[in-house]
Protein backbone atom coordinates (compact mmCIF):
# COMPACT_ATOMS: atom_id res chain seq x y z
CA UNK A 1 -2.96 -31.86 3.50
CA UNK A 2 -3.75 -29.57 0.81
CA UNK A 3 -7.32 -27.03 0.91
CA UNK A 4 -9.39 -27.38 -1.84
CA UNK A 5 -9.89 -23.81 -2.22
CA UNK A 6 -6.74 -23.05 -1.68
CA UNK A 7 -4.45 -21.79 -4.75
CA UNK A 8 -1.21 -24.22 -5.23
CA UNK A 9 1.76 -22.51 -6.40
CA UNK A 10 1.62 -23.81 -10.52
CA UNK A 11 -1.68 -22.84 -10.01
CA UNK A 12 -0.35 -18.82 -9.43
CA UNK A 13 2.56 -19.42 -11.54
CA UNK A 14 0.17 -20.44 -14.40
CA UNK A 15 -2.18 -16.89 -13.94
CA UNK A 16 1.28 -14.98 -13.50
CA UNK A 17 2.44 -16.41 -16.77
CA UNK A 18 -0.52 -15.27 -18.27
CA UNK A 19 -0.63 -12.13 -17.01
CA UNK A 20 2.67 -11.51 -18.98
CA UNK A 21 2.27 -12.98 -22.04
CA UNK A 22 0.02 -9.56 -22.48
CA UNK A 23 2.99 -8.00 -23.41
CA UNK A 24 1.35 -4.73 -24.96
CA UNK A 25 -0.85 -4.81 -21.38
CA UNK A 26 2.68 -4.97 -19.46
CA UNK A 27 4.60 -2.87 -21.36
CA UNK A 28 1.77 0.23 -20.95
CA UNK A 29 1.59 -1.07 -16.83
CA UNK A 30 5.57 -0.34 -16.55
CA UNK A 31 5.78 2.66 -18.94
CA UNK A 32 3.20 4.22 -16.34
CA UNK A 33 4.66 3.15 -13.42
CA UNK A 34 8.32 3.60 -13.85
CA UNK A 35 8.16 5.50 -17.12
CA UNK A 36 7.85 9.44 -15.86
CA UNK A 37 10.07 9.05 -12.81
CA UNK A 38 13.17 7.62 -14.40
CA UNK A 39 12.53 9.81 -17.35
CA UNK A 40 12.15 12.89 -15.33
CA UNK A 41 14.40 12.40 -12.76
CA UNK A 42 17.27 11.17 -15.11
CA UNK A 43 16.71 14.63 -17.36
CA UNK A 44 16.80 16.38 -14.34
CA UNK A 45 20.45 14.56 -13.52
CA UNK A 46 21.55 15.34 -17.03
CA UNK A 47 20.78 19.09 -16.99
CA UNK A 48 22.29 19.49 -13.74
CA UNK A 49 25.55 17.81 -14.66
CA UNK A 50 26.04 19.75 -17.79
CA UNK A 51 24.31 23.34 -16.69
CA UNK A 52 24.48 23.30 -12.66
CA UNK A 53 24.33 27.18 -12.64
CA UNK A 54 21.19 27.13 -14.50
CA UNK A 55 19.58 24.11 -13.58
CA UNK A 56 19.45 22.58 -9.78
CA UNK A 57 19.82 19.60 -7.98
CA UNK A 58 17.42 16.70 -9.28
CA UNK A 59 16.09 16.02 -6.23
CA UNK A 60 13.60 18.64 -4.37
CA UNK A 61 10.75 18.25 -2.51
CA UNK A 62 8.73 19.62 -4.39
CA UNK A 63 9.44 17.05 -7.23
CA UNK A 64 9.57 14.34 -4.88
CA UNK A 65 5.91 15.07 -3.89
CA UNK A 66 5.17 15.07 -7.58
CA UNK A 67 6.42 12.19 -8.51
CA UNK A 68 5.40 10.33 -5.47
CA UNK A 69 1.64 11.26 -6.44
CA UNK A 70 1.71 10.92 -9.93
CA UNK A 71 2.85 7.32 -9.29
CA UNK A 72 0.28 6.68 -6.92
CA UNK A 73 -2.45 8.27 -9.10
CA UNK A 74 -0.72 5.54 -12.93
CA UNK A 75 -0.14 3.20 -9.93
CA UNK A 76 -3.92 2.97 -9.22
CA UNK A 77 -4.98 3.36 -12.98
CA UNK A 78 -2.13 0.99 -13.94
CA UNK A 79 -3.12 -1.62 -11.35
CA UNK A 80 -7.00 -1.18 -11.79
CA UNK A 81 -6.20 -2.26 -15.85
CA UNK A 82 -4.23 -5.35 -14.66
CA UNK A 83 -7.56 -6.34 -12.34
CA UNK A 84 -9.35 -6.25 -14.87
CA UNK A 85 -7.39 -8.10 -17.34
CA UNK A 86 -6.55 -10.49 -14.28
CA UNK A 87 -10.20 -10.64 -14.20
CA UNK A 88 -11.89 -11.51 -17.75
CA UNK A 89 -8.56 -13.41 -19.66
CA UNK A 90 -10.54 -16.54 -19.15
CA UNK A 91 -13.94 -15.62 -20.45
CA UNK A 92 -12.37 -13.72 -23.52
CA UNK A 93 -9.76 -16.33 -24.66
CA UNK A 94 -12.65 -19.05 -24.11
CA UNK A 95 -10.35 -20.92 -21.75
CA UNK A 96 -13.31 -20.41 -18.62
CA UNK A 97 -15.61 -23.75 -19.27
CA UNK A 98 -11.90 -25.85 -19.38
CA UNK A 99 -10.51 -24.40 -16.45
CA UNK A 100 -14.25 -25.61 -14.24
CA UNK A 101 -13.93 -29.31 -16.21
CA UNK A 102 -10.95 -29.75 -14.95
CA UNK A 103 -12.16 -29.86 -11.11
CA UNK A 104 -10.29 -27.08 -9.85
CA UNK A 105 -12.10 -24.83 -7.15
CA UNK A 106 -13.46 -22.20 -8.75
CA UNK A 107 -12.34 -20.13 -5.21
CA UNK A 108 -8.80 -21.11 -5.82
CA UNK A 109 -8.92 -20.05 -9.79
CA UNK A 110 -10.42 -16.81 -8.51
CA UNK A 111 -7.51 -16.11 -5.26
CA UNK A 112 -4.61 -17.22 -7.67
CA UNK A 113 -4.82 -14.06 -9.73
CA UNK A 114 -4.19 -12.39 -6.47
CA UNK A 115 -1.04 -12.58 -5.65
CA UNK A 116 0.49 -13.24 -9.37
CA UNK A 117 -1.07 -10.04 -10.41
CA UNK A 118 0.45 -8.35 -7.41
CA UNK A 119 3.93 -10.02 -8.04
CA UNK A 120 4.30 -8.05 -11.72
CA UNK A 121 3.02 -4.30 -9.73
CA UNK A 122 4.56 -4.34 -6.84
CA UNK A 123 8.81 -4.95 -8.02
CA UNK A 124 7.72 -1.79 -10.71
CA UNK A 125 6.23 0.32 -7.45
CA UNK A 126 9.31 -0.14 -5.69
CA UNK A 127 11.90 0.14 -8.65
CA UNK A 128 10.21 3.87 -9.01
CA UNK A 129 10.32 4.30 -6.17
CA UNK A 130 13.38 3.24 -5.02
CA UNK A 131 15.19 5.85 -7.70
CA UNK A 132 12.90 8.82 -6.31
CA UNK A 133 14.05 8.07 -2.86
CA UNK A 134 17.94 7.43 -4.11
CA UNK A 135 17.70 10.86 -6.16
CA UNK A 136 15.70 12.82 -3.45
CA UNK A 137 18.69 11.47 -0.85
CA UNK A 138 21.38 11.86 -2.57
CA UNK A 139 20.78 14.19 -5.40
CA UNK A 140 18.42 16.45 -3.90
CA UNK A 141 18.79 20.82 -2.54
CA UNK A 142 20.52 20.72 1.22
CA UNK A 143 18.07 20.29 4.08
CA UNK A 144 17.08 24.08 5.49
CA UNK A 145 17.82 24.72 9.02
CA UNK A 146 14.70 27.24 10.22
CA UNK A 147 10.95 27.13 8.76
CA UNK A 148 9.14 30.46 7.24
CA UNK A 149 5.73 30.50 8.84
CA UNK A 150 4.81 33.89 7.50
CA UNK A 151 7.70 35.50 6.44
CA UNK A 152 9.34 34.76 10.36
CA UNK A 153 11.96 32.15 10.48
CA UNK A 154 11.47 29.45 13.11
CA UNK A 155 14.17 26.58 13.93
CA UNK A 156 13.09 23.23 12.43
CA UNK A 157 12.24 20.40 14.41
CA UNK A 158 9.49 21.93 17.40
CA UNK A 159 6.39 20.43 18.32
CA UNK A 160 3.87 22.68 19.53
CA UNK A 161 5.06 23.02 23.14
CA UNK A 162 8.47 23.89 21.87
CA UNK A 163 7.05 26.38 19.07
CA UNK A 164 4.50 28.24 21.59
CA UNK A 165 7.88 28.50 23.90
CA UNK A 166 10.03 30.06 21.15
CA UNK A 167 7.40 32.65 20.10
CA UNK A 168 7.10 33.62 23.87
CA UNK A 169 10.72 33.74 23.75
CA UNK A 170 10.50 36.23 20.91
CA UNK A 171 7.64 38.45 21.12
CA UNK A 172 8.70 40.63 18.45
CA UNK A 173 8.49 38.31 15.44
CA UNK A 174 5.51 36.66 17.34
CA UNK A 175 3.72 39.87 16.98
CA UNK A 176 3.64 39.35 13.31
CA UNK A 177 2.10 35.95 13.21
CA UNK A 178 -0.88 36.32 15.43
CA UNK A 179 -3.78 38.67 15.40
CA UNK A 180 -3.77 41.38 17.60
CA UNK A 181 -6.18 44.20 15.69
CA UNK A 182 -5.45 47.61 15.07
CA UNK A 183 -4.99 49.92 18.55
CA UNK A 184 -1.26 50.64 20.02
CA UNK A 185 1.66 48.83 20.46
CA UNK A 186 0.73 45.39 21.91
CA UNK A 187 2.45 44.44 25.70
CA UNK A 188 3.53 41.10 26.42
CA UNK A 189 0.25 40.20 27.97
CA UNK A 190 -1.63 40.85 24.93
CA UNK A 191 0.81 38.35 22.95
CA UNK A 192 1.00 36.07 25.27
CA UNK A 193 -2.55 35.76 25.18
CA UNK A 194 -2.88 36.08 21.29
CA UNK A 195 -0.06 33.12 20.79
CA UNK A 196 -1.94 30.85 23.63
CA UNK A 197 -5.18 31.26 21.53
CA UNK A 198 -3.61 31.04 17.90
CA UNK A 199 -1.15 27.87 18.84
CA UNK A 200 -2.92 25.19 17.27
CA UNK A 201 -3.06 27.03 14.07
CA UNK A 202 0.44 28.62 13.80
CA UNK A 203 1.54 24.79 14.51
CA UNK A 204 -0.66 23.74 11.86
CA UNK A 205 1.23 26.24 9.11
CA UNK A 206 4.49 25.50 11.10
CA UNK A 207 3.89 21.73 10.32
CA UNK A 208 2.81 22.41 6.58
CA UNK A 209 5.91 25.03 5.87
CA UNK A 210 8.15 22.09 7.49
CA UNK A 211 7.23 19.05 5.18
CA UNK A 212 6.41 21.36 1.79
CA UNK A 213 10.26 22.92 2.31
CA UNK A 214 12.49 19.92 3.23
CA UNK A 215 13.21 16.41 1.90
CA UNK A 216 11.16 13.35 3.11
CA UNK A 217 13.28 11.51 6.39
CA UNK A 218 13.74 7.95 6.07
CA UNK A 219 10.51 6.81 8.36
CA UNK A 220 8.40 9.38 6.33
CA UNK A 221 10.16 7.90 2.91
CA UNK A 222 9.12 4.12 4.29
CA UNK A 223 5.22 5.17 5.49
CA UNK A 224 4.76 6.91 1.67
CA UNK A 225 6.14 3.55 0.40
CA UNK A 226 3.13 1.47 2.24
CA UNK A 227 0.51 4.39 1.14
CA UNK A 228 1.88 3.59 -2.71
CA UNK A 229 1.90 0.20 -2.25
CA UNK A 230 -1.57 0.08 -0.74
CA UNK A 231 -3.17 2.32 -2.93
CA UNK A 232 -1.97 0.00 -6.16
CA UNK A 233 -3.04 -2.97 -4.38
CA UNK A 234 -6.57 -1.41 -4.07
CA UNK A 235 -6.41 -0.38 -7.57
CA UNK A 236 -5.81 -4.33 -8.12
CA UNK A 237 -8.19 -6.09 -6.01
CA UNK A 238 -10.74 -3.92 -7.01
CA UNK A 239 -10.52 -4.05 -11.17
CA UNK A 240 -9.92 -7.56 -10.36
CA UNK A 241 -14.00 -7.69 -8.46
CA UNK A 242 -14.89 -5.79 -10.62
CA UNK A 243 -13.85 -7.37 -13.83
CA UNK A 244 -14.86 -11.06 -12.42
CA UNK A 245 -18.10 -9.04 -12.09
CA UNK A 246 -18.83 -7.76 -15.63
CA UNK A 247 -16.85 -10.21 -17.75
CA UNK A 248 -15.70 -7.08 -19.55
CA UNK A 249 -12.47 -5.62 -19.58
CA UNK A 250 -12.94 -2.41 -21.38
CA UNK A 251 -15.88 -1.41 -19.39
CA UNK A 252 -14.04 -2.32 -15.90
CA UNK A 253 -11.18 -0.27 -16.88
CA UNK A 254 -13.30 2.49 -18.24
CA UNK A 255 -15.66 2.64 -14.96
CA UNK A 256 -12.80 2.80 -12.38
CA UNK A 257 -10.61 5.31 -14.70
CA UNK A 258 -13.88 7.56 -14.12
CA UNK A 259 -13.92 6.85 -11.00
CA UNK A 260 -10.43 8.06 -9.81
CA UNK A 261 -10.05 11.03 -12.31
CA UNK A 262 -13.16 12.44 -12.27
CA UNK A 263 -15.70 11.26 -9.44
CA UNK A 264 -12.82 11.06 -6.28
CA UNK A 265 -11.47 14.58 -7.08
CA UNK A 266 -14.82 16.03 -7.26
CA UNK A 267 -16.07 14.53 -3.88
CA UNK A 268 -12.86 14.78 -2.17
CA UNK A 269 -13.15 19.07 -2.89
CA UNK A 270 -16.87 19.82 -2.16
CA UNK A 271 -19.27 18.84 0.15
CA UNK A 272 -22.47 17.41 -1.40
CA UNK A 273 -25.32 18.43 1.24
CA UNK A 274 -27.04 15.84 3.63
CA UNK A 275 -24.39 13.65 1.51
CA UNK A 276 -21.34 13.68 3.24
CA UNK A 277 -21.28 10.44 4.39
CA UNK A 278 -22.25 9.03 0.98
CA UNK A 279 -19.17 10.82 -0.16
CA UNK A 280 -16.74 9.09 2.51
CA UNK A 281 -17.71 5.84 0.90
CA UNK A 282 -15.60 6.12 -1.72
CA UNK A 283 -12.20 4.63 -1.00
CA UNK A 284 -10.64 7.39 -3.17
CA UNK A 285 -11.16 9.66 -0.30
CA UNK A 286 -9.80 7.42 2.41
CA UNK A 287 -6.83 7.39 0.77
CA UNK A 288 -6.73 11.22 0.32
CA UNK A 289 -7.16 11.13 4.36
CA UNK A 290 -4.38 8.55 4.74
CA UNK A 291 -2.11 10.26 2.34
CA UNK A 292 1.89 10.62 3.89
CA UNK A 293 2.53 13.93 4.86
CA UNK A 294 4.63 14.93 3.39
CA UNK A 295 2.49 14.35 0.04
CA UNK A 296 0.21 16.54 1.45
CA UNK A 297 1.79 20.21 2.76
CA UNK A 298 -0.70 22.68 3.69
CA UNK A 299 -3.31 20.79 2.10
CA UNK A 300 -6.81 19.70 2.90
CA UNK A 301 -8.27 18.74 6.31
CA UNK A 302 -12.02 20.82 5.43
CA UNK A 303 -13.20 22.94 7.99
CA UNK A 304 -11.60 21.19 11.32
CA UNK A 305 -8.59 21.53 9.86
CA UNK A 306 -6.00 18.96 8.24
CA UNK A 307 -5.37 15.91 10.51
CA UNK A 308 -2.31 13.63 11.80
CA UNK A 309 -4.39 9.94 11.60
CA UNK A 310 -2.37 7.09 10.89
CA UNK A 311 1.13 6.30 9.88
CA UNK A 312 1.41 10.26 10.32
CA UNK A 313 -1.49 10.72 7.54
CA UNK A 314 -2.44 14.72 6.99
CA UNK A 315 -4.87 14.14 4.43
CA UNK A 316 -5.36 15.51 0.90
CA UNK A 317 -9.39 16.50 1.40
CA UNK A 318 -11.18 19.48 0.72
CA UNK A 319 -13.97 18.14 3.09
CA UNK A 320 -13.90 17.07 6.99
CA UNK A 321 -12.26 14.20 7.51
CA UNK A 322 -14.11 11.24 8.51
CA UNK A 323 -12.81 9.35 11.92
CA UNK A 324 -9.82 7.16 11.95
CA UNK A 325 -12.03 3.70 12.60
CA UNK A 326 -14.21 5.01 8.97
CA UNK A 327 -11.67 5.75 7.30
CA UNK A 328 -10.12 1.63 7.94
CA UNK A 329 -13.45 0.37 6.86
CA UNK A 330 -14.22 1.87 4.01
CA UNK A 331 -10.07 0.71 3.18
CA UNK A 332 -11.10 -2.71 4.33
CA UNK A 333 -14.47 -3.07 3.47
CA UNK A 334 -13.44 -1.96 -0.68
CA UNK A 335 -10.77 -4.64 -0.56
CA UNK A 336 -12.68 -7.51 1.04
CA UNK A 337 -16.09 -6.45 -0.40
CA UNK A 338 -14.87 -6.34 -4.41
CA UNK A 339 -12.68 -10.22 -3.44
CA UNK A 340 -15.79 -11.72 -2.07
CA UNK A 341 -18.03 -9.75 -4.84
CA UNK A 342 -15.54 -11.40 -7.93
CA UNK A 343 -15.18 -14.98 -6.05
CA UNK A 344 -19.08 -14.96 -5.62
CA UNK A 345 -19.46 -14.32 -9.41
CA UNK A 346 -16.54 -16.75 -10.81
CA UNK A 347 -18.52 -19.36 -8.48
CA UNK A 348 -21.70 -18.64 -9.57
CA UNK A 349 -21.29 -18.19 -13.16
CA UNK A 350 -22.21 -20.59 -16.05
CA UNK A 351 -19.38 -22.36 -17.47
C-alpha cells in the first residue's frame, strides 16, 4: 500500500534529474566543494615531489583544519544555493500549476527534493573529503611524540589525572607553567598546591596544543565527517524552506549567504547584552559549538572556557556556550522548522 504523501522513487528520480540538468548550478556546487581541496592539496603533492627540501609534506594539520573548514563553510553556501534552486525550479520554469493538476500530493512534491538534492551534495562532501583524509594519512608531517604547553614538553596521550601526575612528577618544568608570584624559590608544597588549582586549565592548553600539533586519528577523522555532512545538509533543508517560502531564488541565496558570512561570525564573537540567548538561536552557532576538535584548537569556549559536548565537540565560539540539550534544538528545531515552514507553503500556495 502506497502513502499518498509519500514521495515514490520516479517521483525523486524526476527532481534529481532536474536538479542536474542545471548544469552551470552543478558545475559552481562541485567547483566549491571539491574544487580548493584537490587543487590545493594536489599542488601541495607536486611541490613536494619535485622540491622536498623546500617544500613539505602535503598533509599537515594545520592544512587539514583548513581545508576541513573551508569545505564546511562552500559546503553550507554550496548546499544553501541547491535549496533554493531545489526550492523555486517549479514556479520559475512555470511547471508548478501542472505538477498540482496532475493529483500528486503537494507533501510528496515538496519531500522528493529532499533526498535527490542530498544525493548530488553528499558523494562531492565525501569525494573531498575522502582525498583530505587520504593526503593527511598518508602524505602528511610524522605524528610528534610530546606536546609544548608553554615552551615544556609533555608526553602525548594524558588525560588530566595522568597530566596533574606527570607535573608532580616533575616539579621543575611544572614550576614554569603555573603561577606562583614573585618571592623565593617555590617548595614542593607550594607547587603542588599551584598545579592542584591550575589543572583544569593547563589540561585545557594541554588538550588544545595536542589536536592543533598532530594529525586527526581515524574516530576524530569519522566525527568531522558527520559535522561536514550535517552542516551541508542544514545548508540544504534550510535554502530548500526557505526558497519554497519566497518563490525566489536569488533572494534565498542572497539572505542565507548573509547569514553565514556576515551575521553567524559576528554573533558567534561578541556578546550582544540581555541578547545572548537571541544569539544562540542561530544554528550557525550551534554548529560552531558542535564543531570536531580538532577543527577547533585553542579556540573559543567564551568565558567558561571551551567545552567537550558531543561527538567530542570543543566549539568554535567567542561567547559561552549554550547547554548540550540547546544546542540539539536549535540543530533540530532549524531542520524540522524550515521542512514544515516550505511543505506548509508548497501546500498552501495558489497553483
Amino acid at each position: 500500500m502506497t502513502v499518498a504523501w509519500a514521495p515514490s522513487w520516479p517521483l525523486i528520480a524526476t527532481k534529481h534529474l532536474e536538479l542536474r540538468k542545471r548544469r552551470g548550478l552543478i558545475i559552481v556546487v562541485a567547483l566549491l566543494i571539491v574544487g580548493p581541496t584537490i587543487l590545493i592539496l594536489g599542488l601541495r603533492l607536486i611541490f613536494h615531489a619535485v622540491d622536498p627540501a623546500s617544500y613539505g609534506p602535503a598533509g599537515s594539520p594545520g592544512i587539514f583544519q583548513a581545508l576541513a573548514n573551508l569545505m564546511a563553510e562552500f559546503g553550507f553556501l554550496s548546499a544553501a544555493a541547491l535549496g533554493a534552486s531545489a526550492g523555486t525550479t517549479d514556479l520559475s520554469e512555470g511547471m508548478f500549476r501542472h505538477l498540482v493538476i496532475t493529483g500528486r500530493s503537494r507533501l510528496a512534491l515538496y519531500l522528493a527534493r529532499i533526498p535527490a538534492g542530498l544525493a548530488i551534495l553528499l558523494p562531492l562532501v565525501a569525494v573531498a573529503f575522502t582525498a583530505l583524509c587520504l593526503v593527511t594519512s598518508y602524505a602528511g608531517v610524522p605524528q610528534p611524540t610530546s606536546v609544548s604547553v608553554g615552551g615544556v614538553s609533555v608526553p602525548e596521550h594524558f588525560d588530566q589525572a595522568e597530566l596533574q601526575s606527570w607535573l608532580l612528577q616533575h616539579p621543575r618544568q611544572a614550576v614554569n607553567l603555573v603561577p606562583l608570584g614573585p618571592g623565593p624559590a617555590p617548595d614542593v608544597a607550594q607547587i603542588r598546591s599551584a598545579i592542584d588549582q591550575n589543572i583544569v586549565t593547563l589540561y585545557g592548553d594541554y588538550v588544545s596544543n595536542e589536536v592543533g600539533g598532530s594529525n586527526p586519528a581515524a574516530n576524530e577523522m569519522a566525527k568531522i565527517g558527520l559535522w561536514l555532512t550535517l552542516e551541508v545538509g542544514i545548508g540544504f533543508m534550510v535554502g530548500l524552506g526557505l526558497g519554497s517560502l519566497t518563490g525566489q531564488r536569488t533572494l534565498t541565496t542572497i539572505t542565507l549567504i548573509g547569514l553565514e558570512i556576515i551575521v553567524t561570525p559576528i554573533l558567534a564573537n561578541h556578546v550582544i547584552p540581555y541578547f545572548l540567548d537571541g544569539q544562540r538561536l542561530v544554528v550557525g552557532l550551534a554548529m560552531d559549538q558542535l564543531r570536531p576538535a580538532a577543527l577547533a584548537p585553542g579556540t573559543g569556549g567564551g568565558p567558561g572556557g571551551p567545552g567537550r559536548v558531543l561527538f567530542g565537540g570543543r566549539g568554535a565560539l567567542g561567547i559561552p556556550p549554550m547547554p548540550t540539550w540547546a544546542m540539539i534544538s536549535v540543530i533540530v528545531g532549524w531542520i524540522v522548522g524550515w521542512s514544515v515552514i516550505g511543505a506548509w507553503r508548497m501546500i498552501t500556495r495558489d497553483a
